[in-house]
PDB file of N, CA and C in Angstrom:
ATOM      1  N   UNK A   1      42.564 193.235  51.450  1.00  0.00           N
ATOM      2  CA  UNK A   1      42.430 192.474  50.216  1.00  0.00           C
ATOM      3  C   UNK A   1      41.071 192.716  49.561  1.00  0.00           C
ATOM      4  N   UNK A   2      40.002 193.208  50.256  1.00  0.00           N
ATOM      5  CA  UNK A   2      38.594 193.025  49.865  1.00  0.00           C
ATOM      6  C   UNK A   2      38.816 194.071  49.007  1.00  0.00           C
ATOM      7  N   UNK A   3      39.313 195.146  49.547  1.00  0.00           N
ATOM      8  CA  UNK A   3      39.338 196.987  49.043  1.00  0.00           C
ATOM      9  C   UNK A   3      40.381 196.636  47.251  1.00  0.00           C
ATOM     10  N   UNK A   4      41.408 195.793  47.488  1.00  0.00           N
ATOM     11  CA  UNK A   4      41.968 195.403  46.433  1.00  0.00           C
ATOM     12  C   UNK A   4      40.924 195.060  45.222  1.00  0.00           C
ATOM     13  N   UNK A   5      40.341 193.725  45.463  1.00  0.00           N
ATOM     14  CA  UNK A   5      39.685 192.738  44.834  1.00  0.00           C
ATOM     15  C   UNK A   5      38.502 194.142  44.267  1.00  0.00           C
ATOM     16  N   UNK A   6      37.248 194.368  45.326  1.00  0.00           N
ATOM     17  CA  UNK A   6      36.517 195.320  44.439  1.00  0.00           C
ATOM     18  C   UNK A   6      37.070 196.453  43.508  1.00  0.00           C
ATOM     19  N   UNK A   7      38.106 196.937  43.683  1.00  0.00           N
ATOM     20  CA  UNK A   7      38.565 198.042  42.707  1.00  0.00           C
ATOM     21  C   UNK A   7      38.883 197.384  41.419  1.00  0.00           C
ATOM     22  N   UNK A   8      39.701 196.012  41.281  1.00  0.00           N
ATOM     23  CA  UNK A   8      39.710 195.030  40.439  1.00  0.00           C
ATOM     24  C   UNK A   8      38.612 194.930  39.536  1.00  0.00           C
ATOM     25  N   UNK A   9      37.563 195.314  40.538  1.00  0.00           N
ATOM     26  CA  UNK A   9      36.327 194.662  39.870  1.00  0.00           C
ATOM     27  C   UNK A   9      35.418 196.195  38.785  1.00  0.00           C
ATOM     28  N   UNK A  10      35.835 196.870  40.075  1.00  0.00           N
ATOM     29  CA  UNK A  10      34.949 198.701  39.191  1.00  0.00           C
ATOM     30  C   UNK A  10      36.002 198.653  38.243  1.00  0.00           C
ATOM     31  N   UNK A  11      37.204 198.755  37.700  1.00  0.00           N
ATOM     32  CA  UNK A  11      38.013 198.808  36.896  1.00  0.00           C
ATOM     33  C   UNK A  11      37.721 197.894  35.690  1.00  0.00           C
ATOM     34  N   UNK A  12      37.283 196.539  36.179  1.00  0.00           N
ATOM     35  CA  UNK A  12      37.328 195.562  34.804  1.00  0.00           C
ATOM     36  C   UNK A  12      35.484 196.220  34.476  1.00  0.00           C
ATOM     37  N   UNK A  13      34.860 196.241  34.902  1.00  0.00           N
ATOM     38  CA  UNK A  13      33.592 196.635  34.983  1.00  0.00           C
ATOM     39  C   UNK A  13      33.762 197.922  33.739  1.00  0.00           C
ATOM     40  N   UNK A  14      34.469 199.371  34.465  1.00  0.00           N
ATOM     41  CA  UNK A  14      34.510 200.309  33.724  1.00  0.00           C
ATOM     42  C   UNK A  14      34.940 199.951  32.118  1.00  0.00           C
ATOM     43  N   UNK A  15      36.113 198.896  31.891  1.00  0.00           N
ATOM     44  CA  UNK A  15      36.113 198.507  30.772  1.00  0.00           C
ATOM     45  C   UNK A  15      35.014 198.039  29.874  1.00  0.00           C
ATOM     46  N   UNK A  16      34.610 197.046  30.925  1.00  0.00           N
ATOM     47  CA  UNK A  16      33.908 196.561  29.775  1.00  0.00           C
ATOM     48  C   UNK A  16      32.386 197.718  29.391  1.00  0.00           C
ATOM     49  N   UNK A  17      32.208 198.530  30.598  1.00  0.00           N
ATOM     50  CA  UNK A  17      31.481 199.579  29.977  1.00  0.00           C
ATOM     51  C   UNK A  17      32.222 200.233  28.385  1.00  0.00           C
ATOM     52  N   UNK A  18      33.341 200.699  28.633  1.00  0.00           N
ATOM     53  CA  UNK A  18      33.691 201.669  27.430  1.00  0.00           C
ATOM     54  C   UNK A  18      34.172 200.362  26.371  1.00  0.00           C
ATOM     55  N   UNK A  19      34.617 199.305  26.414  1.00  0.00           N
ATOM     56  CA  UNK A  19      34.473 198.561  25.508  1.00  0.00           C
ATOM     57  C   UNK A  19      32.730 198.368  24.580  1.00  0.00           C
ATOM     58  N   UNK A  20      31.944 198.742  25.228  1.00  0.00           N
ATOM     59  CA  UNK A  20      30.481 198.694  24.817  1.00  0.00           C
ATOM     60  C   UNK A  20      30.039 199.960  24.096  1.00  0.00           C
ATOM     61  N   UNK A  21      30.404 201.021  24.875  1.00  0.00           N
ATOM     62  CA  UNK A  21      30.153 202.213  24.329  1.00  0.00           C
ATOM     63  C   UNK A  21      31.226 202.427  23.139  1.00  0.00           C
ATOM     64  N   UNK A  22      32.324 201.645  22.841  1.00  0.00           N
ATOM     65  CA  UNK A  22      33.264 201.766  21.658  1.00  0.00           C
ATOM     66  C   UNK A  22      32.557 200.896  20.510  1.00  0.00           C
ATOM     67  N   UNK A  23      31.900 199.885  21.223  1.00  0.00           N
ATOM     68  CA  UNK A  23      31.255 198.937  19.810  1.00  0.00           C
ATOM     69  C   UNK A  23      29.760 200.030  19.225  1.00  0.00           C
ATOM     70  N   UNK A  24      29.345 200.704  20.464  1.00  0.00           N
ATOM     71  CA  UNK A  24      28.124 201.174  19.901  1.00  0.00           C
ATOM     72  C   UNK A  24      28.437 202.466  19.062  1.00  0.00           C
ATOM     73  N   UNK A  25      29.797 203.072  19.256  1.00  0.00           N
ATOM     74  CA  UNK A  25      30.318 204.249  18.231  1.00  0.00           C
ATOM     75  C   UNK A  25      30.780 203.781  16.786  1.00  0.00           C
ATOM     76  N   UNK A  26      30.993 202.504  16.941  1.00  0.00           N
ATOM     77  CA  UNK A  26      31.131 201.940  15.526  1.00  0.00           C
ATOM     78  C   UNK A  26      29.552 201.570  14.883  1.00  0.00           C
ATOM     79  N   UNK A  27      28.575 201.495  15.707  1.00  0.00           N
ATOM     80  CA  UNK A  27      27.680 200.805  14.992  1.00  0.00           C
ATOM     81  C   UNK A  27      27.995 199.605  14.921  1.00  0.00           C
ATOM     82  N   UNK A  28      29.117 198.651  15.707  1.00  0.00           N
ATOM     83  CA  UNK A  28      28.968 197.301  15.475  1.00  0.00           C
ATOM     84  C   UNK A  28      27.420 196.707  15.915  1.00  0.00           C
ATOM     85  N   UNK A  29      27.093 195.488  15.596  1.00  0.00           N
ATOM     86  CA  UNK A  29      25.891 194.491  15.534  1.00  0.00           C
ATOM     87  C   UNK A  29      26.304 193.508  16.484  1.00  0.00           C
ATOM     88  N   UNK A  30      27.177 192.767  16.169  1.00  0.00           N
ATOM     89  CA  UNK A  30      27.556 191.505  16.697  1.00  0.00           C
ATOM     90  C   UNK A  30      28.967 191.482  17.467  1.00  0.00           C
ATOM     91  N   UNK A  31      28.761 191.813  18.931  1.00  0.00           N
ATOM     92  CA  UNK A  31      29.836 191.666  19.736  1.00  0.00           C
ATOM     93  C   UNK A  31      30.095 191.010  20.906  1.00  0.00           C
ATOM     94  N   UNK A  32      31.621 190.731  21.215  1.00  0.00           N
ATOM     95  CA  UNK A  32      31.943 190.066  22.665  1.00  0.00           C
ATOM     96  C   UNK A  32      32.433 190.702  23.113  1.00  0.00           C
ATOM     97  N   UNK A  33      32.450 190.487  24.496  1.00  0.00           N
ATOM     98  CA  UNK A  33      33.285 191.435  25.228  1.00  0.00           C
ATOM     99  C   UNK A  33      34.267 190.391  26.033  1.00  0.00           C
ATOM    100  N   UNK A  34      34.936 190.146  26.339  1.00  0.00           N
ATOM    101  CA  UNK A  34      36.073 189.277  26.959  1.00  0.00           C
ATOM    102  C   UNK A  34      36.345 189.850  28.157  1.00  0.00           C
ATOM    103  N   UNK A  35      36.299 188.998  29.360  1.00  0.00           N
ATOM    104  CA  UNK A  35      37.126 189.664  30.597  1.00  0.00           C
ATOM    105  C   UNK A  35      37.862 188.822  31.371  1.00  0.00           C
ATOM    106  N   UNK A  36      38.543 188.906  32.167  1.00  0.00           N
ATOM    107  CA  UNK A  36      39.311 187.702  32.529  1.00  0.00           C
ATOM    108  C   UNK A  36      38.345 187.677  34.346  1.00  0.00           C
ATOM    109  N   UNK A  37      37.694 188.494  34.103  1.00  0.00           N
ATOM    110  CA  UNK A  37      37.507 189.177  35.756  1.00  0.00           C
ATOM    111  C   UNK A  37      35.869 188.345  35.436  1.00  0.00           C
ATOM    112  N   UNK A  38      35.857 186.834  36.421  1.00  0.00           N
ATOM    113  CA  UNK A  38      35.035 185.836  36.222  1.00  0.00           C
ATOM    114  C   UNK A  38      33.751 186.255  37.289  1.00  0.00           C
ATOM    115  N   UNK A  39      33.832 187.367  38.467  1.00  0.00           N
ATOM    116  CA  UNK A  39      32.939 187.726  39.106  1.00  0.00           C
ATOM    117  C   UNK A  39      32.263 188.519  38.562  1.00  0.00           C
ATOM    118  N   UNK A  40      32.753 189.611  37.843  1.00  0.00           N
ATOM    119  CA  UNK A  40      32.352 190.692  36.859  1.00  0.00           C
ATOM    120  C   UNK A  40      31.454 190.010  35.573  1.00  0.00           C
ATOM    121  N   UNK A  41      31.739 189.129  35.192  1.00  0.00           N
ATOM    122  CA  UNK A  41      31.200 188.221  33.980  1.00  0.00           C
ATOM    123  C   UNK A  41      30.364 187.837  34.462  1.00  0.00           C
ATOM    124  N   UNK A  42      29.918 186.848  35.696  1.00  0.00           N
ATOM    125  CA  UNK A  42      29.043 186.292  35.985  1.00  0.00           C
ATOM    126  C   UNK A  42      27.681 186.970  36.404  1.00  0.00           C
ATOM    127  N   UNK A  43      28.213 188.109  37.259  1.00  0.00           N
ATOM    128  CA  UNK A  43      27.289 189.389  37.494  1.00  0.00           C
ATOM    129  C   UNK A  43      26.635 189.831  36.627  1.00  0.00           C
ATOM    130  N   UNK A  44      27.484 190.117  35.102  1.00  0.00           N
ATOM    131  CA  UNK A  44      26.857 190.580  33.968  1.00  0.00           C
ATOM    132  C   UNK A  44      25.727 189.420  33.707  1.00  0.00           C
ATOM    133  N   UNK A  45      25.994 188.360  33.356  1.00  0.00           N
ATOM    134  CA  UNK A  45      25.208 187.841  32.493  1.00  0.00           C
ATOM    135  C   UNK A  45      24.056 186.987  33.680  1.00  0.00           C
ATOM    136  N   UNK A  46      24.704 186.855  35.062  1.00  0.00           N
ATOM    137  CA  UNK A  46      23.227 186.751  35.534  1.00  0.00           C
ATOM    138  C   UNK A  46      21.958 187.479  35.979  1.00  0.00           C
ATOM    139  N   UNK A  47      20.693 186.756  35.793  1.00  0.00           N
ATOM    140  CA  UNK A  47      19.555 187.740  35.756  1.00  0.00           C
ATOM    141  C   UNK A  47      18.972 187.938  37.169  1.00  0.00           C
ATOM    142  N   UNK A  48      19.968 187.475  38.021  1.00  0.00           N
ATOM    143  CA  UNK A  48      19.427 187.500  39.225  1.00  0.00           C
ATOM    144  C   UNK A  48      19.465 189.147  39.850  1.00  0.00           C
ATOM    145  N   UNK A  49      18.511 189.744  40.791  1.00  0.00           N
ATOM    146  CA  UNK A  49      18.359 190.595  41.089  1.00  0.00           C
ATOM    147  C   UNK A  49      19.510 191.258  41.683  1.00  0.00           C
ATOM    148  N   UNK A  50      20.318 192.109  41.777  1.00  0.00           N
ATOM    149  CA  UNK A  50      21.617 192.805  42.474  1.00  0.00           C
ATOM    150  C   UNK A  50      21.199 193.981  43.361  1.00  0.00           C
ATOM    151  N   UNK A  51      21.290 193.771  44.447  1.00  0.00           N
ATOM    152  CA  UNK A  51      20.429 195.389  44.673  1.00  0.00           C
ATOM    153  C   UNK A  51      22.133 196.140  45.140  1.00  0.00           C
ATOM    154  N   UNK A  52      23.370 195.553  44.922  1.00  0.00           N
ATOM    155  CA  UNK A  52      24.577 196.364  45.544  1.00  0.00           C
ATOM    156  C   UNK A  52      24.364 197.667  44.233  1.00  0.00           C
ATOM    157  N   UNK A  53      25.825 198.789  44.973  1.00  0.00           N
ATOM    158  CA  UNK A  53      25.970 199.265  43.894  1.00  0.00           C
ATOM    159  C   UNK A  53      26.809 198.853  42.475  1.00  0.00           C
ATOM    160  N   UNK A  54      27.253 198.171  42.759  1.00  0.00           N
ATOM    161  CA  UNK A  54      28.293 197.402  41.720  1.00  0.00           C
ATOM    162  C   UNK A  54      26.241 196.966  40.551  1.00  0.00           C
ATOM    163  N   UNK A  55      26.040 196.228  41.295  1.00  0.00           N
ATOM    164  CA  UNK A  55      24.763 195.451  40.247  1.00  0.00           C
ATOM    165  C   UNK A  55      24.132 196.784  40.255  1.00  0.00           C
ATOM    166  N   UNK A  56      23.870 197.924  40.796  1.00  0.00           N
ATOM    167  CA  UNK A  56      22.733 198.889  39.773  1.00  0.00           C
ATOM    168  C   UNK A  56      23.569 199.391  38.491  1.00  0.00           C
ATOM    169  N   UNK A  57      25.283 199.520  38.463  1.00  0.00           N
ATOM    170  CA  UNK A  57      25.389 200.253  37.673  1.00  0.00           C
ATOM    171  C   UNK A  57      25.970 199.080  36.506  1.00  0.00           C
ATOM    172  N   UNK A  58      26.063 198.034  37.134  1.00  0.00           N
ATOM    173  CA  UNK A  58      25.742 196.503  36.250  1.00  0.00           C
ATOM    174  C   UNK A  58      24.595 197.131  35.409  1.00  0.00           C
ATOM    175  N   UNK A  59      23.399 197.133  35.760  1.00  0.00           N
ATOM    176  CA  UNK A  59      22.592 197.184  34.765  1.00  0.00           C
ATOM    177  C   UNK A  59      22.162 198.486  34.490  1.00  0.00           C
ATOM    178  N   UNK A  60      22.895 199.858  34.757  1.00  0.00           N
ATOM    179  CA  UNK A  60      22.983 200.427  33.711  1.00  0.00           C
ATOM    180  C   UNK A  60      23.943 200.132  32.399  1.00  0.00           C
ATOM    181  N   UNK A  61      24.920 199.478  32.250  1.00  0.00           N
ATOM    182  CA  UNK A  61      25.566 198.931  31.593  1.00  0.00           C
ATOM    183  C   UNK A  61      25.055 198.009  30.451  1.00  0.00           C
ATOM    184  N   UNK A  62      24.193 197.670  30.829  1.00  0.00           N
ATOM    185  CA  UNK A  62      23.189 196.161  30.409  1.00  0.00           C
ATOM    186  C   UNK A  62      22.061 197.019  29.330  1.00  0.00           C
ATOM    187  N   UNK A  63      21.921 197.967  29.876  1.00  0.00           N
ATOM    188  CA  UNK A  63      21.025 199.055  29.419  1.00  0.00           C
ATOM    189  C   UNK A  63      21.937 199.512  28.048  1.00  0.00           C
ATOM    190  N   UNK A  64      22.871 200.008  28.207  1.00  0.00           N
ATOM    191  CA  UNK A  64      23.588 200.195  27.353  1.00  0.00           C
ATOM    192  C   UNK A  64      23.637 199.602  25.652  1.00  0.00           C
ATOM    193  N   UNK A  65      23.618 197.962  25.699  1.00  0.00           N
ATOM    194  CA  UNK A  65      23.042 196.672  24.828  1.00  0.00           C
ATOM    195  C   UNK A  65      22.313 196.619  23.993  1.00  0.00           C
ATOM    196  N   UNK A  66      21.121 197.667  24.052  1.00  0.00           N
ATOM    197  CA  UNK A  66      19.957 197.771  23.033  1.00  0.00           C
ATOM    198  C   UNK A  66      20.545 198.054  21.858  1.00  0.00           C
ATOM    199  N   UNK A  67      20.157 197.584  20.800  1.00  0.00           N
ATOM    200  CA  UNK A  67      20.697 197.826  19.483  1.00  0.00           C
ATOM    201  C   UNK A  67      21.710 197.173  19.072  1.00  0.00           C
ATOM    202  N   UNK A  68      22.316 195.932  19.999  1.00  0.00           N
ATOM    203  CA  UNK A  68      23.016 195.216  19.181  1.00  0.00           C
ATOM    204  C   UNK A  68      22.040 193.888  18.558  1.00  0.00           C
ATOM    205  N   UNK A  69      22.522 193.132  17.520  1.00  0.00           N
ATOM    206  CA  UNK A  69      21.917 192.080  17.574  1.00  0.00           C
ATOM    207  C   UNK A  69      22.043 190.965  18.241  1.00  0.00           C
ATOM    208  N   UNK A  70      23.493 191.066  18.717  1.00  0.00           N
ATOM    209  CA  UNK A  70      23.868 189.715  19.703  1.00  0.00           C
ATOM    210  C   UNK A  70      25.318 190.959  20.414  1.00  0.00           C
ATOM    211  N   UNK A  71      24.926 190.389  21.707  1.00  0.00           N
ATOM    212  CA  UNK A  71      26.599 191.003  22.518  1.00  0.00           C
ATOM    213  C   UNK A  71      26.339 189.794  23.529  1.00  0.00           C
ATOM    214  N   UNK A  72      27.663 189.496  23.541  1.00  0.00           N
ATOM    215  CA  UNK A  72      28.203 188.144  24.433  1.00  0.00           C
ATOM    216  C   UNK A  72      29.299 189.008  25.577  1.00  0.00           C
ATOM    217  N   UNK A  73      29.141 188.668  26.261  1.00  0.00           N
ATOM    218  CA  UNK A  73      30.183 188.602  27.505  1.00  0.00           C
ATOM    219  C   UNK A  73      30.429 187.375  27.981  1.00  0.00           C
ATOM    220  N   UNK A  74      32.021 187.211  28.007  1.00  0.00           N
ATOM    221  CA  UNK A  74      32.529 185.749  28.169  1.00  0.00           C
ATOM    222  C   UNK A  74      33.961 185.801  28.724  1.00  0.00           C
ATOM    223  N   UNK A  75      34.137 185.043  29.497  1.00  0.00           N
ATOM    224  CA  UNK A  75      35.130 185.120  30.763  1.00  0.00           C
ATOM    225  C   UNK A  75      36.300 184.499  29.405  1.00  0.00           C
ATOM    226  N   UNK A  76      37.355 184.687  29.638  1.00  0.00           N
ATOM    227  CA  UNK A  76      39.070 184.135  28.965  1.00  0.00           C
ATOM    228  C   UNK A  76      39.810 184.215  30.450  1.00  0.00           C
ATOM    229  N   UNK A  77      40.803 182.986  30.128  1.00  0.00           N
ATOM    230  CA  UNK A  77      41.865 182.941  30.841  1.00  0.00           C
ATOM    231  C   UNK A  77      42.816 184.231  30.748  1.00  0.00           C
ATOM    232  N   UNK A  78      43.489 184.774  31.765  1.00  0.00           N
ATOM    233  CA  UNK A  78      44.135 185.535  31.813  1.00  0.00           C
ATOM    234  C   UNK A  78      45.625 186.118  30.692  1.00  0.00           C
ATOM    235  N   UNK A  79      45.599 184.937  30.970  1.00  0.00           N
ATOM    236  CA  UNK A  79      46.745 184.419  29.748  1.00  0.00           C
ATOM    237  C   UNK A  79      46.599 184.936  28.419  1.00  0.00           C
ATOM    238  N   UNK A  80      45.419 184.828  28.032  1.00  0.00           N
ATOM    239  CA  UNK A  80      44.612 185.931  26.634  1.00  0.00           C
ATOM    240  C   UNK A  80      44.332 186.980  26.489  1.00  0.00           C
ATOM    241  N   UNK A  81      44.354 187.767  27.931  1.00  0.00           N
ATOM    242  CA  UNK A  81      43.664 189.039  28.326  1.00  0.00           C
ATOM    243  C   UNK A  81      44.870 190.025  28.392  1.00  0.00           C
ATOM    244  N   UNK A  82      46.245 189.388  28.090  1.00  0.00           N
ATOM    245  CA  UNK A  82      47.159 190.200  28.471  1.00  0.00           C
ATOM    246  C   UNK A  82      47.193 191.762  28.573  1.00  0.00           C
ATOM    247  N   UNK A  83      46.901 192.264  27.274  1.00  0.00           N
ATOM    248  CA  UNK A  83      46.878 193.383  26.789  1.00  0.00           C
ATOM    249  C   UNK A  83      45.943 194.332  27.460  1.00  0.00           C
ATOM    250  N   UNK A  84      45.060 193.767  27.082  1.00  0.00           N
ATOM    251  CA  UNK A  84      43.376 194.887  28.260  1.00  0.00           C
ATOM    252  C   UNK A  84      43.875 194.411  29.522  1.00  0.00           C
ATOM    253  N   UNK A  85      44.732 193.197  30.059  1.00  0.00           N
ATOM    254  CA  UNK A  85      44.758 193.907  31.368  1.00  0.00           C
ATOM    255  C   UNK A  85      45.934 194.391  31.900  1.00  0.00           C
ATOM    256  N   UNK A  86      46.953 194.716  31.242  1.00  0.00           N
ATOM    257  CA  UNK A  86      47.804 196.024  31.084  1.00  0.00           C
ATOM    258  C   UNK A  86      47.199 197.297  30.896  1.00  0.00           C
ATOM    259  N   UNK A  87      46.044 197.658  29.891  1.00  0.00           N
ATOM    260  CA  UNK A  87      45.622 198.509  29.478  1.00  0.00           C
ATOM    261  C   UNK A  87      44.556 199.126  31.001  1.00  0.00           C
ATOM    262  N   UNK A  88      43.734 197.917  31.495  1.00  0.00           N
ATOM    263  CA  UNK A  88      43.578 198.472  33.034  1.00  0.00           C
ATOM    264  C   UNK A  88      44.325 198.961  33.912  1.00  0.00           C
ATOM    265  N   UNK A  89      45.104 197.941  33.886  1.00  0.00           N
ATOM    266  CA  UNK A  89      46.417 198.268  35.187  1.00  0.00           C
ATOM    267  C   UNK A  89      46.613 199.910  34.899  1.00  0.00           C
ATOM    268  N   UNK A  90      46.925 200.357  33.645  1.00  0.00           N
ATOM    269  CA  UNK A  90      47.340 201.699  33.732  1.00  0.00           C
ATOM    270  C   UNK A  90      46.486 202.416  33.716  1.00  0.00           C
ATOM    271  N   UNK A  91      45.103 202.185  33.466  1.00  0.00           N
ATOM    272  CA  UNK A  91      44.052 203.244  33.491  1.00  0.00           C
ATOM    273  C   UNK A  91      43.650 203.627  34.990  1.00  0.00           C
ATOM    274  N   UNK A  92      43.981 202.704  36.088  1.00  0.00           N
ATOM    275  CA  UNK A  92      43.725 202.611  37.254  1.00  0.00           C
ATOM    276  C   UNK A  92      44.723 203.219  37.591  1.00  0.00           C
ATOM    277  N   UNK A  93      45.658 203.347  37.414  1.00  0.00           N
ATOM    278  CA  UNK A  93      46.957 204.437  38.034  1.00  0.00           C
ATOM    279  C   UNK A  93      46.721 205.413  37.714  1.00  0.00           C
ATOM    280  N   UNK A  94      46.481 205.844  36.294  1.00  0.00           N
ATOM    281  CA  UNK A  94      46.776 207.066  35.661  1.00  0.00           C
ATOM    282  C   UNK A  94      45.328 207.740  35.639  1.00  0.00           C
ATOM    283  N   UNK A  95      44.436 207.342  36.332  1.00  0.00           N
ATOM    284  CA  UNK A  95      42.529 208.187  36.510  1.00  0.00           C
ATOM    285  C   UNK A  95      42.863 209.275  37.177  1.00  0.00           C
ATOM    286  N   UNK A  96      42.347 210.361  36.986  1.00  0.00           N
ATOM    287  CA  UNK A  96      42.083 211.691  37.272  1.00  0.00           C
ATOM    288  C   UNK A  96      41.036 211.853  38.346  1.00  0.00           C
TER     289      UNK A  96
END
């Protein structure tokens, strides 16, 4: 279950990386990122030190951020997330 749960987690993670790198190809300013994945969220937005690998590449991610004026990351019920997390589910099958 553990091996489950972390892949869960590099997967919602990888999203919300390329969800970031999609706002920064627009030049958006002001963004959220939504995840339903509440360990992944919390990781992000706390400032506490991570020394795993999950938290170094957390904050390369974080790194990523400069140049917006505001980016929010914020947990949703699943129930809202339908779509991106279909859109995981298959990116996790279908990775090269």
């Amino acid at each position: 279950m553990t091996n489950k749960v972390s892949s869960i987690e590099w997967v919602e993670m990888h999203a919300m990386e390329e969800s970031i790198n999609y706002a920064r190809s627009k030049n958006w300013k002001c963004v959220t990122v939504e995840s339903d994945c509440a360990s992944i969220v919390n990781r992000f937005n706390s400032r506490k030190e991570d020394l795993t690998l999950m938290g170094h590449h957390l904050n390369e991610i974080r790194k990523l951020t400069v140049g917006f004026n505001v980016l929010t990351v914020k947990w949703v019920p699943r129930c809202c997330n339908k779509v991106a997390d279909a859109l995981c589910k298959w990116a996790n099958l279908n990775k090269s």
